[in-house]
Protein backbone atom coordinates (compact mmCIF):
# COMPACT_ATOMS: atom_id res chain seq x y z
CA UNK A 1 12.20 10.52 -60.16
CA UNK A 2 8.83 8.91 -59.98
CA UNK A 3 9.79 5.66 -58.39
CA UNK A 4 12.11 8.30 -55.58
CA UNK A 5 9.18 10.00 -54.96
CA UNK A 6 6.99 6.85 -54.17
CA UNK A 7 9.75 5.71 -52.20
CA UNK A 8 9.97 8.91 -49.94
CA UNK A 9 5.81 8.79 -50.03
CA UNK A 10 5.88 5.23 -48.63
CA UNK A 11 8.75 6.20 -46.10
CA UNK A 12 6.85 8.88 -44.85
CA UNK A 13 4.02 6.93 -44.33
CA UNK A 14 5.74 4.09 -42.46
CA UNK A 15 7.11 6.89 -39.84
CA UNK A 16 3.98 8.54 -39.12
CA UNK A 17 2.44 4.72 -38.81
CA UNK A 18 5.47 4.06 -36.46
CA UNK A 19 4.79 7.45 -34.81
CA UNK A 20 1.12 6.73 -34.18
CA UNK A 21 1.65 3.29 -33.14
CA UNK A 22 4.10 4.62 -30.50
CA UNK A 23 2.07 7.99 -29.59
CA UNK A 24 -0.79 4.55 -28.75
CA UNK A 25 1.79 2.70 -26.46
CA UNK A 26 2.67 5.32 -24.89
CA UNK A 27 -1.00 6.36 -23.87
CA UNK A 28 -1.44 2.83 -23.13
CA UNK A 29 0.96 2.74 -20.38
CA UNK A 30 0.41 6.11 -19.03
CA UNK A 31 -3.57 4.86 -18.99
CA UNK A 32 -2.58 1.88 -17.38
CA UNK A 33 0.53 2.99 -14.52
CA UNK A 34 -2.65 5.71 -13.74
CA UNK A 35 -5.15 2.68 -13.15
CA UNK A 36 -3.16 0.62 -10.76
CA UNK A 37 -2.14 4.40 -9.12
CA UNK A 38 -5.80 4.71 -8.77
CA UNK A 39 -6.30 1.29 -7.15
CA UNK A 40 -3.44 1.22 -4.78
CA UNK A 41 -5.02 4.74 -3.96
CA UNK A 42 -8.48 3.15 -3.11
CA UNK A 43 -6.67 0.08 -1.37
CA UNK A 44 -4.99 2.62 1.10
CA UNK A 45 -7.99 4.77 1.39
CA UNK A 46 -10.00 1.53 2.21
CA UNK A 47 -6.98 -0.13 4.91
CA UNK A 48 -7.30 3.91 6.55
CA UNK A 49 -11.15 3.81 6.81
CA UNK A 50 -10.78 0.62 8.82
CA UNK A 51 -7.90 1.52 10.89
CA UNK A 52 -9.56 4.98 11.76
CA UNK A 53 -12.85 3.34 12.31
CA UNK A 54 -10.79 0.96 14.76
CA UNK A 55 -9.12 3.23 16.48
CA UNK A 56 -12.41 5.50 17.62
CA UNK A 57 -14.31 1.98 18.56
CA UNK A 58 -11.31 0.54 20.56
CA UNK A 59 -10.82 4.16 22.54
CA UNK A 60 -14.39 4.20 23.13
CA UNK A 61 -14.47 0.51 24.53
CA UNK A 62 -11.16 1.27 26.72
CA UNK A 63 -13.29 4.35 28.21
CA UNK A 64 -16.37 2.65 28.77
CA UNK A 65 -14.62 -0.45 30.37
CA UNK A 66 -12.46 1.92 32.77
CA UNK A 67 -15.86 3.91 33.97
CA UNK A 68 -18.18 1.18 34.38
CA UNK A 69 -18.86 -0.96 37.54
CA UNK A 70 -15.35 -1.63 39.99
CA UNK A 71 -13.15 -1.32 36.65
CA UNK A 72 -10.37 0.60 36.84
CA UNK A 73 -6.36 0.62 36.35
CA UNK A 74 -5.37 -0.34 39.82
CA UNK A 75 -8.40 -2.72 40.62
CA UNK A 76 -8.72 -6.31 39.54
CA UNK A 77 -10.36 -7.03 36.02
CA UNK A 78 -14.10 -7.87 36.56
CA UNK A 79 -14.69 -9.65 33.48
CA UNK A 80 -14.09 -13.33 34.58
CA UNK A 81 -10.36 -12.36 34.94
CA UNK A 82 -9.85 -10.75 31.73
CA UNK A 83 -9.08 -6.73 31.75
CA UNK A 84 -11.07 -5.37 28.29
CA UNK A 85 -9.63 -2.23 28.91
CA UNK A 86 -6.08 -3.79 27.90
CA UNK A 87 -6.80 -5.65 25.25
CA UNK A 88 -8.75 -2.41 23.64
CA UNK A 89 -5.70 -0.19 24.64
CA UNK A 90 -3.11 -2.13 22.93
CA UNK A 91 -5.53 -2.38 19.46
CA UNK A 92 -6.20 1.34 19.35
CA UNK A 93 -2.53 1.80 19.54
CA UNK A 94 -1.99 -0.37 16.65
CA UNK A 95 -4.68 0.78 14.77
CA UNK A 96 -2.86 4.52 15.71
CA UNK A 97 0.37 3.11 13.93
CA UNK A 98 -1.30 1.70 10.95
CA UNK A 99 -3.17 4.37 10.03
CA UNK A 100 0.02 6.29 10.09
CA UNK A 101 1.37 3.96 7.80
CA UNK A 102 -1.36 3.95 5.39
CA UNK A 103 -1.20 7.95 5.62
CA UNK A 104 2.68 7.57 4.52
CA UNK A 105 2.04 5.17 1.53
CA UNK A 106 -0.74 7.29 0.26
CA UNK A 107 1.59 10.70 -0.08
CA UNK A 108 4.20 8.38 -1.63
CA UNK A 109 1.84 7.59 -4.44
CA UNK A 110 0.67 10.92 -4.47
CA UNK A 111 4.28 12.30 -4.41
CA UNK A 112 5.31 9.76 -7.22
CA UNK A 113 3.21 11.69 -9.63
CA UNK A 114 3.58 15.38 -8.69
CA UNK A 115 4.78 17.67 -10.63
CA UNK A 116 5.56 20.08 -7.60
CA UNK A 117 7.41 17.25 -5.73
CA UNK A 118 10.71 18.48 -5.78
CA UNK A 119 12.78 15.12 -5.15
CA UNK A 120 10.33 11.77 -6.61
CA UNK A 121 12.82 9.32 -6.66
CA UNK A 122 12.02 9.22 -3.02
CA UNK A 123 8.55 8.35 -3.34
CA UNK A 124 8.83 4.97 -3.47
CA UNK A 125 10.18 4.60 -0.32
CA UNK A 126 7.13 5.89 1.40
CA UNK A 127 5.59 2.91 1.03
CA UNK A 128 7.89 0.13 2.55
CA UNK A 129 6.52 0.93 6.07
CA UNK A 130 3.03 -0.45 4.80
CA UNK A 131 4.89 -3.01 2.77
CA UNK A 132 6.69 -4.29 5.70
CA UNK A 133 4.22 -3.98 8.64
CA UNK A 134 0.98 -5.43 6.85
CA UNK A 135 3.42 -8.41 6.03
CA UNK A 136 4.04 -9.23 9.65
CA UNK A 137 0.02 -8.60 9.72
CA UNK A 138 -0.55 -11.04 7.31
CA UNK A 139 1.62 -14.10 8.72
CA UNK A 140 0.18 -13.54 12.23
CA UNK A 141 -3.64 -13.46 11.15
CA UNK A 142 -4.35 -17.35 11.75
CA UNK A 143 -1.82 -17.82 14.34
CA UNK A 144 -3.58 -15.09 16.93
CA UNK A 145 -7.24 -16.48 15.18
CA UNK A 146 -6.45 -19.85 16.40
CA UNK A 147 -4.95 -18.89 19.74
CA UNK A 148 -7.97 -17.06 20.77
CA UNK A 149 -10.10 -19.76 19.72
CA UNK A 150 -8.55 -22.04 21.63
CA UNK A 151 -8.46 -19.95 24.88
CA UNK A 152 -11.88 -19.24 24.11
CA UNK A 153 -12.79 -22.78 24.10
CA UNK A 154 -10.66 -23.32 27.04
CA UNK A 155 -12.66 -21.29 29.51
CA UNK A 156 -16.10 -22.13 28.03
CA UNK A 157 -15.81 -25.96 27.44
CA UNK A 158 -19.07 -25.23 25.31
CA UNK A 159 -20.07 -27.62 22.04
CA UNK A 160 -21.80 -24.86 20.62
CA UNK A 161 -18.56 -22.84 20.40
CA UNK A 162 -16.92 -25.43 18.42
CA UNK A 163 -19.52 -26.49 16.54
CA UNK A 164 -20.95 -22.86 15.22
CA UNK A 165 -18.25 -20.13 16.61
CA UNK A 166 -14.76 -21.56 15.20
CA UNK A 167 -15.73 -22.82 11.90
CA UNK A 168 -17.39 -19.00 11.62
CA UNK A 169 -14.61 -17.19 13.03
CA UNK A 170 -12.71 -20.01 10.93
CA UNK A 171 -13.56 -18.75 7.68
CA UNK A 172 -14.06 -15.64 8.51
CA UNK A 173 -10.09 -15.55 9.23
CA UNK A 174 -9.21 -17.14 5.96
CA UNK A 175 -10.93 -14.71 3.83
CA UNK A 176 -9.35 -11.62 5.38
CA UNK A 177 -6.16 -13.58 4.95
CA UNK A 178 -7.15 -13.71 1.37
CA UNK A 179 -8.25 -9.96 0.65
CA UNK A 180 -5.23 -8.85 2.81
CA UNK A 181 -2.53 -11.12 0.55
CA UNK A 182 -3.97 -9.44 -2.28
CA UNK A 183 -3.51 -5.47 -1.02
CA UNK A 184 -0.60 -6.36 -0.75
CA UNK A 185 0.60 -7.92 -3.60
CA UNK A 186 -1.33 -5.40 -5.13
CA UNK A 187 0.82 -2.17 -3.10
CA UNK A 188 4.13 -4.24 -3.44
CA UNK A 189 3.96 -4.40 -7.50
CA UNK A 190 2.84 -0.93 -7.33
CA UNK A 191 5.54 0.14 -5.67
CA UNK A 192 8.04 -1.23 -7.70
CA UNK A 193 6.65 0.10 -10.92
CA UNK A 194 7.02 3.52 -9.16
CA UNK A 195 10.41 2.99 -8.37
CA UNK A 196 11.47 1.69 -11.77
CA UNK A 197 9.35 4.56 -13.30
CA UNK A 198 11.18 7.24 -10.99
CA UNK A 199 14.94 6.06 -10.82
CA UNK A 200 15.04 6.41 -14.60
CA UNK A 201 17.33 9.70 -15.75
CA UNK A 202 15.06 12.62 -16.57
CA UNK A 203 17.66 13.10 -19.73
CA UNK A 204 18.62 11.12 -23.42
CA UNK A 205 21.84 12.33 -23.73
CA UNK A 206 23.34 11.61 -27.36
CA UNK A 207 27.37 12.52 -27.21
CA UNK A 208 27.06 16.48 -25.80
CA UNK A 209 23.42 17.07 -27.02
CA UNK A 210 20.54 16.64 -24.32
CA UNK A 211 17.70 15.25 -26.49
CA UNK A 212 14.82 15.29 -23.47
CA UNK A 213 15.39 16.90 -20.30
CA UNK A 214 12.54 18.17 -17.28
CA UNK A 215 15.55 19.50 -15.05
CA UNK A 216 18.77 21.12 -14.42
CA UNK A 217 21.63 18.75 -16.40
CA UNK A 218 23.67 19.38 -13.53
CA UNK A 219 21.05 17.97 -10.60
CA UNK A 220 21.05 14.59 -13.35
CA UNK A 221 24.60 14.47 -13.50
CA UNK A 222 25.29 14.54 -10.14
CA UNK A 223 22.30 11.69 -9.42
CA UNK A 224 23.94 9.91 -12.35
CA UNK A 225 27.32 9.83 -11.01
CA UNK A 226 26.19 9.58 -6.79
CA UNK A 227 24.07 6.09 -8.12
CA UNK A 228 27.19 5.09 -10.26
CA UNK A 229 29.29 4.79 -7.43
């Protein structure tokens, strides 16, 4: 009886150890999915500043360049053949569209970890708009850097421009290259740990017995079955 006794005393140690030690990971990982939430949160935040920022400057330029001097839609452009107003036009549309898209990624990680979302296994998908556009942002960084240096150069035919300007403009290019990449590597993994956190079945079903459950059995039967097939 003694030795059962230890033996049940040394068992019930080893599962509240094994319960602690699991009660630990589990905080862990709820600590850490909540830290990279909270980055890709700031990363958007930060990519929406800019774009909104953009977007005033770039209106404000296309107004000021359409009521100053012979400038205006119909006339010819009075800046050595170059219309401003265009070029400013076209930018604050894009910065219009981005910070629409960096508006959609931010309620996706916001949605991902509501408890009064009503479908999350959508959230996920909020985000490949940002995932997809600031890719084709990305690759076309240096190739419009280097165009417009080169046009710039072009019409100037000036050594200070290639002696000072492009290596500037240069670097300048790479390193938001480099701090762009990493947003987005940063939003892409982030996005798919939401979606393998949010496709998972909000039930442990052993035989007929629902062990864990947050929702009606038959909303996670039918998503069981509709994914299935």
């Amino acid at each position: 009886p003694l030795l059962a006794d230890e033996l049940k005393e040394i068992c019930s140690e080893a599962v509240t150890l094994s319960e602690m030690r699991n009660s630990t990971e589990q905080l862990c990982g709820k600590c850490y999915m909540k830290e990279r939430e909270d980055t890709g949160k700031n990363i958007i935040r930060f990519h929406l500043l800019l774009t909104i920022i953009g977007f005033i400057a770039t209106v404000i330029t296309t107004v000021w360049d359409l009521s100053t001097g012979n400038q205006h839609i119909t006339g010819r452009c009075v800046w050595a053949g170059f219309c401003v107003w265009k070029g400013t036009l076209v930018s604050s549309v894009l910065c219009l569209v981005l910070s629409s898209v960096n508006c959609l990624a931010l309620s996706g990680i916001y949605r991902a970890s509501s408890w009064y979302e009503t479908n999350p296994r959508n959230s996920y998908r909020f985000m490949f708009p940002w995932i997809a556009i600031y890719f084709i942002l990305n690759i076309s960084i240096l190739p419009i850097s280097i165009y417009f240096l080169y046009t710039w150069y072009q019409t100037s035919s000036s050594d200070k421009i290639i002696q000072v300007y492009i290596p500037l403009i240069g670097v300048f290019s790479v390193l938001l290259l480099l701090l762009c990449v990493h947003h987005w590597f940063k939003i892409m993994f982030l996005c798919l740990d939401i979606r393998e956190r949010v496709v998972v079945d909000p039930f442990l079903r052993i035989g007929d017995r629902v062990v864990l459950g947050m929702e009606d059995p038959s909303i996670s039967i039918i998503g069981s079955i509709s994914r299935s097939s």
